[in-house]
N, C-alpha and C. Protein backbone atom coordinates (compact mmCIF):
# COMPACT_ATOMS: atom_id res chain seq x y z
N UNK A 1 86.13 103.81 75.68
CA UNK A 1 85.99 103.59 77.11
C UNK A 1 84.65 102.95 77.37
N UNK A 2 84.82 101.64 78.69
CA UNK A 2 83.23 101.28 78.94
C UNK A 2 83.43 101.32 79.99
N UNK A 3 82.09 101.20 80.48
CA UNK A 3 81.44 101.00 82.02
C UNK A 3 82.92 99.69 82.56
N UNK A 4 83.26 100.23 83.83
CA UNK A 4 83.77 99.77 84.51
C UNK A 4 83.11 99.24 86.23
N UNK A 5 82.75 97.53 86.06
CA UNK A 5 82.67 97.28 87.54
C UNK A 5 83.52 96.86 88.62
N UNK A 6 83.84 97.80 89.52
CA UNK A 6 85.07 97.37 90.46
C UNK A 6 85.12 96.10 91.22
N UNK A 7 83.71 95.56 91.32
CA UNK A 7 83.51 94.22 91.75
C UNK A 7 84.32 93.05 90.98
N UNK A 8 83.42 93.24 89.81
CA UNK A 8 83.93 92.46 89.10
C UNK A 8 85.32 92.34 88.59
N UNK A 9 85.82 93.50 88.51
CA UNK A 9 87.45 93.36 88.52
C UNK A 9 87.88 92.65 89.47
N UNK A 10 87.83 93.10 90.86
CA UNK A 10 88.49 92.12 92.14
C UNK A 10 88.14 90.86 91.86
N UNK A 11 87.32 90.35 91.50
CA UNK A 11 86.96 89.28 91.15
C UNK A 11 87.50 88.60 90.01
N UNK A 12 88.36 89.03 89.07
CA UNK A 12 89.53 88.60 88.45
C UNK A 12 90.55 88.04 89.15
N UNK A 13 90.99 88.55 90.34
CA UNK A 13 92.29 88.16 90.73
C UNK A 13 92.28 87.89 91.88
N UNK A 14 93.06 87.17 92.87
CA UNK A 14 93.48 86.67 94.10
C UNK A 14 95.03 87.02 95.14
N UNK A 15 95.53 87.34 94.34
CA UNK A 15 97.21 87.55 94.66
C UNK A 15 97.16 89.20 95.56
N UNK A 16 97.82 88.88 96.38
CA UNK A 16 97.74 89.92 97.42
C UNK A 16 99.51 90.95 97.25
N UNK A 17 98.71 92.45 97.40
CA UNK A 17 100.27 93.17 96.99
C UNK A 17 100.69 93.47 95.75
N UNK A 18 99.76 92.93 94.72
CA UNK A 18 99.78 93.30 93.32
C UNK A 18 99.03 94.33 92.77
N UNK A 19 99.27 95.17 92.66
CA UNK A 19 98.00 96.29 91.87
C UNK A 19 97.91 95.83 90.57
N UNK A 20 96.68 95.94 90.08
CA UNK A 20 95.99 95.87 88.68
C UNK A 20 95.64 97.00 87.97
N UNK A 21 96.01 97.44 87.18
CA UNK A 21 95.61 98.59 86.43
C UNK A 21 94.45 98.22 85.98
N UNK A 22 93.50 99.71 85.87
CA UNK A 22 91.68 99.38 85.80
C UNK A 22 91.24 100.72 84.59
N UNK A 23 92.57 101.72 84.57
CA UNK A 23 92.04 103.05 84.27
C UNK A 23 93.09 103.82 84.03
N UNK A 24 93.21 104.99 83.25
CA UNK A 24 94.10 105.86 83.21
C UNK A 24 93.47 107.20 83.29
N UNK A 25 94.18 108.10 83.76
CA UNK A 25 93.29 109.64 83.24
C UNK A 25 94.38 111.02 83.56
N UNK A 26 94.83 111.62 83.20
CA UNK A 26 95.48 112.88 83.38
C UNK A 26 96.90 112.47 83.69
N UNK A 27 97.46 111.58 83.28
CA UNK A 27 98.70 110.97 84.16
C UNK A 27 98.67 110.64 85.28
N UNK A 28 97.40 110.33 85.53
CA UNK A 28 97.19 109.48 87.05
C UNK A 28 96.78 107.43 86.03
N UNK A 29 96.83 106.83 87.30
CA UNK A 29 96.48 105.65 87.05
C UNK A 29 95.62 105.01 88.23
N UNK A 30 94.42 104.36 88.17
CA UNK A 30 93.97 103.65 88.73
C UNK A 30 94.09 102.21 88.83
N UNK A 31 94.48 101.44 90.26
CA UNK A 31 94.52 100.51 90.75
C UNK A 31 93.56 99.71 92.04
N UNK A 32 93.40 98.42 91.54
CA UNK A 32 93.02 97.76 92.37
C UNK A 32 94.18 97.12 93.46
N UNK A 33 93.80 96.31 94.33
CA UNK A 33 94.98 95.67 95.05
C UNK A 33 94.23 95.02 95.86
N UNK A 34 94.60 94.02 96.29
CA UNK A 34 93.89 93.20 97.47
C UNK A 34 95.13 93.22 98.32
N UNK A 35 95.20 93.32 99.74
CA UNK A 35 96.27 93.48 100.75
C UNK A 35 95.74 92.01 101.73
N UNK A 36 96.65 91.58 102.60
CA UNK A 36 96.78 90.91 103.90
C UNK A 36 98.28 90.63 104.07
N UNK A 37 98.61 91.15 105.53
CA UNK A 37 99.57 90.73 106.32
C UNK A 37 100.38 92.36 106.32
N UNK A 38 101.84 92.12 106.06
CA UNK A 38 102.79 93.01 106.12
C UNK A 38 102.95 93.77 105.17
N UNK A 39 103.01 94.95 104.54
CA UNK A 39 103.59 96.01 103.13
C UNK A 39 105.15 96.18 103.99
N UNK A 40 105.71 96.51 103.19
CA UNK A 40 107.72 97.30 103.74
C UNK A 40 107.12 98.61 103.76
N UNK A 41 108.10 99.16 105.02
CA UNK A 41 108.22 101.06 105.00
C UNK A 41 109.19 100.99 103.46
N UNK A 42 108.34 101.90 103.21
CA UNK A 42 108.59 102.89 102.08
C UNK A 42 108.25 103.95 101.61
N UNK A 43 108.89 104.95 100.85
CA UNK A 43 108.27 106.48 100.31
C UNK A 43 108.39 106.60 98.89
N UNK A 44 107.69 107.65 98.59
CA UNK A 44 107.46 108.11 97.35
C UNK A 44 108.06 109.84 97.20
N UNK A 45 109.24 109.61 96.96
CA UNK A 45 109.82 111.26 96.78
C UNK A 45 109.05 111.96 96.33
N UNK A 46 108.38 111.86 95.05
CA UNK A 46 107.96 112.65 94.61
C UNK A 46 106.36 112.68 93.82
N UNK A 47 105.76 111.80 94.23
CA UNK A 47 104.42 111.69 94.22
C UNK A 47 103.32 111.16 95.50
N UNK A 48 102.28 111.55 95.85
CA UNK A 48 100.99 111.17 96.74
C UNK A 48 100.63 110.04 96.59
N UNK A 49 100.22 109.44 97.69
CA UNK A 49 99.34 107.97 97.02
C UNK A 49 97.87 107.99 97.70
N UNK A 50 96.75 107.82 97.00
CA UNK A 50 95.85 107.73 97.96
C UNK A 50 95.38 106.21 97.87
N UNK A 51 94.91 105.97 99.24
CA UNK A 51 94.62 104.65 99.47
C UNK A 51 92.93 104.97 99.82
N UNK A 52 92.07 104.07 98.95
CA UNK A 52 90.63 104.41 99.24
C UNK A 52 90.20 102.56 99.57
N UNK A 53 89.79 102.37 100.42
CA UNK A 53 89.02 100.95 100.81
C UNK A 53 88.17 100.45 100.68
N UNK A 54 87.95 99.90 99.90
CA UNK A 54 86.48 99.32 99.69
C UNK A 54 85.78 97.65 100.43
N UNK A 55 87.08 97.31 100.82
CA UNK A 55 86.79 96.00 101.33
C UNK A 55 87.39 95.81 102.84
N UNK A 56 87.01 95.93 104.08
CA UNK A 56 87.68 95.48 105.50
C UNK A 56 88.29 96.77 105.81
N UNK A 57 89.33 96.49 106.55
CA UNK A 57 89.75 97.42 107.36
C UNK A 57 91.76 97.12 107.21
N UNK A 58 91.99 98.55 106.83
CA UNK A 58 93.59 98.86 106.76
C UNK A 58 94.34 99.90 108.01
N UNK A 59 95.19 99.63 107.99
CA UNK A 59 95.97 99.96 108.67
C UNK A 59 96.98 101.10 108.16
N UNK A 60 97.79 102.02 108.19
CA UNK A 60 98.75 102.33 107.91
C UNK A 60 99.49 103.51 108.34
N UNK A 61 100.66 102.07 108.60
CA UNK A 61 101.81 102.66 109.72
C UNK A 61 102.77 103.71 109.40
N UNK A 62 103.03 104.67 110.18
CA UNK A 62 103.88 105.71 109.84
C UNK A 62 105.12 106.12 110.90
N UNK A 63 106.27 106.48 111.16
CA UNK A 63 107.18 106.53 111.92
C UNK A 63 106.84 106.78 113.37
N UNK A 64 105.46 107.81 113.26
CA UNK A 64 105.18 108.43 114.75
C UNK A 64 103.57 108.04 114.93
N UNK A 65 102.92 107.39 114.04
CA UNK A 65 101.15 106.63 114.36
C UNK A 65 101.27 105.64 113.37
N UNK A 66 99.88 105.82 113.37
CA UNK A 66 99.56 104.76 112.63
C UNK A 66 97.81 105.30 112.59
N UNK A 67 97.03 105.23 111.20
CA UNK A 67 95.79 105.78 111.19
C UNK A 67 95.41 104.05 110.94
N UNK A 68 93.77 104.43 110.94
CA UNK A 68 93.33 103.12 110.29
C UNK A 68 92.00 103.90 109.11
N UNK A 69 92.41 103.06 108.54
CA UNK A 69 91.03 103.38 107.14
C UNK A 69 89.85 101.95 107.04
N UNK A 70 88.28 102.81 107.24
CA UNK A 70 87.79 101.79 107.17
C UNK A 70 87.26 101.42 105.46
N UNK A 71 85.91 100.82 105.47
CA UNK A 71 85.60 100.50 104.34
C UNK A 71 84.63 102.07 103.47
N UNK A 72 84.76 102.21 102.53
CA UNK A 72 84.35 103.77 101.98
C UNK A 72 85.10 104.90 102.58
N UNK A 73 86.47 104.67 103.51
CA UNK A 73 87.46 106.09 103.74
C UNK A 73 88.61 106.20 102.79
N UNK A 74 89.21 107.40 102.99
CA UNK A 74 90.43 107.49 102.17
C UNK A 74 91.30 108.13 102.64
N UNK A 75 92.78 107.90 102.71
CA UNK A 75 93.73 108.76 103.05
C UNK A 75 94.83 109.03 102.12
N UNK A 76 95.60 109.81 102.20
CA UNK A 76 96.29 110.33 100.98
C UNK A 76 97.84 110.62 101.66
N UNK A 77 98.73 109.75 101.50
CA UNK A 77 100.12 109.80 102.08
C UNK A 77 100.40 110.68 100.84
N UNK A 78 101.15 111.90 101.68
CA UNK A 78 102.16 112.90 101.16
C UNK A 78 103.32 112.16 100.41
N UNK A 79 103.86 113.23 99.44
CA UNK A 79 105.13 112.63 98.70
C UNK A 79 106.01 112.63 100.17
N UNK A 80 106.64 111.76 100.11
CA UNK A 80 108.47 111.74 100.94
C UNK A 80 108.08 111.27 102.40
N UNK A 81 106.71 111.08 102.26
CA UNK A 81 106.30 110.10 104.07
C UNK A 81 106.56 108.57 103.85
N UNK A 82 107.25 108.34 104.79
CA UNK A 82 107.45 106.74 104.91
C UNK A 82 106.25 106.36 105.32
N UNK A 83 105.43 105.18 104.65
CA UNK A 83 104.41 104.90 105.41
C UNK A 83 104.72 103.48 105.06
N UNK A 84 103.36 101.94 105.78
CA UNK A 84 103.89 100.38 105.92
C UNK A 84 102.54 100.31 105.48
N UNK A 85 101.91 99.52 105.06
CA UNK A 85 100.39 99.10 105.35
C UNK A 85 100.16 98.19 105.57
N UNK A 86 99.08 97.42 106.15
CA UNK A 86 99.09 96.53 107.34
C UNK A 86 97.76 96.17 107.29
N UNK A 87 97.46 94.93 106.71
CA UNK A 87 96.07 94.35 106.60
C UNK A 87 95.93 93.26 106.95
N UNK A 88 95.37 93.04 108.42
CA UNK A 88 95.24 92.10 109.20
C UNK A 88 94.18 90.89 108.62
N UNK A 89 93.43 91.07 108.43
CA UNK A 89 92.32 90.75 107.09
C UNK A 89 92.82 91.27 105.75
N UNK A 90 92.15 90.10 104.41
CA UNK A 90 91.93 90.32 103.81
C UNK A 90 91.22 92.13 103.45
N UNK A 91 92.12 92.97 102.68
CA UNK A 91 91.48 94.02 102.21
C UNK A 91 91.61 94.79 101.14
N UNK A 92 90.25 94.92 100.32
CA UNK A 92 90.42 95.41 99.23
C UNK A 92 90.55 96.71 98.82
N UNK A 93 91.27 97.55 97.89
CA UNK A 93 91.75 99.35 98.44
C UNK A 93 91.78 99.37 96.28
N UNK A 94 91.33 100.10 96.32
CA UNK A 94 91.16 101.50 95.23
C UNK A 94 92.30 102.25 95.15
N UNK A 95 93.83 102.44 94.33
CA UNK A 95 94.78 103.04 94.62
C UNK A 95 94.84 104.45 93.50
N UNK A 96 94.91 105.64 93.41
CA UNK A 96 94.82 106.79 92.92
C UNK A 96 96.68 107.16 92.16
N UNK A 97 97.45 107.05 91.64
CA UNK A 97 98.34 107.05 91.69
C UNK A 97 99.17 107.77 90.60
N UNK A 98 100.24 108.71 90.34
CA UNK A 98 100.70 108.94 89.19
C UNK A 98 101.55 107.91 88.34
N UNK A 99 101.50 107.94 87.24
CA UNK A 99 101.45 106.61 86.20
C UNK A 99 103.38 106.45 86.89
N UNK A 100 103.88 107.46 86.95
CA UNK A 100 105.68 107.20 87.17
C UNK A 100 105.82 106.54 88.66
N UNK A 101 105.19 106.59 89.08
CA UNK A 101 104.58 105.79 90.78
C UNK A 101 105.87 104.72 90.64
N UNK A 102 106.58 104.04 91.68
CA UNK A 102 107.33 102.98 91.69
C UNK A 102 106.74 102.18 92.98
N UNK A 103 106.11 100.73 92.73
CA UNK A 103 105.29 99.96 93.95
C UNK A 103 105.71 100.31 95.16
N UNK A 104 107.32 100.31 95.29
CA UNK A 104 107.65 100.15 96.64
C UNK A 104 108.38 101.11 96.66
N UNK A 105 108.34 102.22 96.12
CA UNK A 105 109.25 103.48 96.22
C UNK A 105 110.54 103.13 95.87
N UNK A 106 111.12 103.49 97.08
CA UNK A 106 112.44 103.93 96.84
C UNK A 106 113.22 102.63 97.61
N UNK A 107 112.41 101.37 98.08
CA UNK A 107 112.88 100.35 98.37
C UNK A 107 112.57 99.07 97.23
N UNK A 108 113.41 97.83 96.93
CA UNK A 108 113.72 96.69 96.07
C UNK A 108 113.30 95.93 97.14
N UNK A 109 111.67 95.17 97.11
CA UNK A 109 111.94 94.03 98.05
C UNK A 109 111.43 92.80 97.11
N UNK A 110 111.14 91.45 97.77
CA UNK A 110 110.33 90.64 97.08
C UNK A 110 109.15 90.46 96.58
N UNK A 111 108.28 91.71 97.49
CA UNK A 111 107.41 92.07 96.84
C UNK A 111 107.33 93.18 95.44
N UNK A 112 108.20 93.43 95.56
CA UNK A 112 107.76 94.70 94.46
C UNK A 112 107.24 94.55 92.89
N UNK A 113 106.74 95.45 92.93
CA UNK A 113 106.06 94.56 90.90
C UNK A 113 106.58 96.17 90.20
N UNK A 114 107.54 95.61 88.97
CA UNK A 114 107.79 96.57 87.81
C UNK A 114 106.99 97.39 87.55
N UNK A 115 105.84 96.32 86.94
CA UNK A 115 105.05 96.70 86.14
C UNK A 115 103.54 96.07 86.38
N UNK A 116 102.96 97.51 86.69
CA UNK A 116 101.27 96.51 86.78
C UNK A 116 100.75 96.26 85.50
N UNK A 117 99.85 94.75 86.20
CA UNK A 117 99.26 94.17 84.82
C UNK A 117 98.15 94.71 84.76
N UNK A 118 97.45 94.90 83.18
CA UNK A 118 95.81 95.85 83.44
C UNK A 118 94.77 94.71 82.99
N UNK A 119 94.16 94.82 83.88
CA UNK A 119 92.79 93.67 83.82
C UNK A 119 91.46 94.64 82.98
């Protein structure tokens, strides 16, 4: 294992909606992601996701609100909550995730990725 800079990772990539694998640890996995525009409602039956921000300002929509996360917050969608996320700007997010995680849950869209690539 080495020193890991999160800068410099984002700075690998450009493509928005893709997570990058950065890390593994306990059967969790760490991801990067750069967001703008629309995410699909979707859930996660059976795992949490936390979304931590490091870059701008996110959004994310839920059936009955909608919170916003700024830059250094974090929120942690429950297993089986539909949530959307929504990055009006460019924004960069830190994703916490269990390795069996599926991108878009329990929905198939054009965005969805199999398999993250690890930078």
């Amino acid at each position: 294992m080495s020193v890991i800079n999160i800068q410099e990772k984002f700075n690998l990539f450009s493509d928005h909606w893709s997570p990058k694998k950065i890390g593994e640890l306990n059967g969790q996995q760490i991801l990067l992601a750069k967001l703008k525009g629309e995410f699909v409602f979707h859930k996660h039956d059976n795992e949490d996701e936390l979304f931590m921000v490091i870059k701008g300002t996110l959004d994310i929509e839920f059936r009955d609100k909608t919170i916003t996360l700024n830059e250094g917050e974090f929120y942690i969608v429950p297993k089986g909550v539909e949530h959307k996320p929504i990055a009006k700007e460019e924004v960069h997010i830190v994703l916490f995730e269990p390795l069996s995680i599926k991108h878009t849950g329990d929905i198939i869209a054009d965005i969805t990725v199999e398999e993250y690539e690890s930078i």
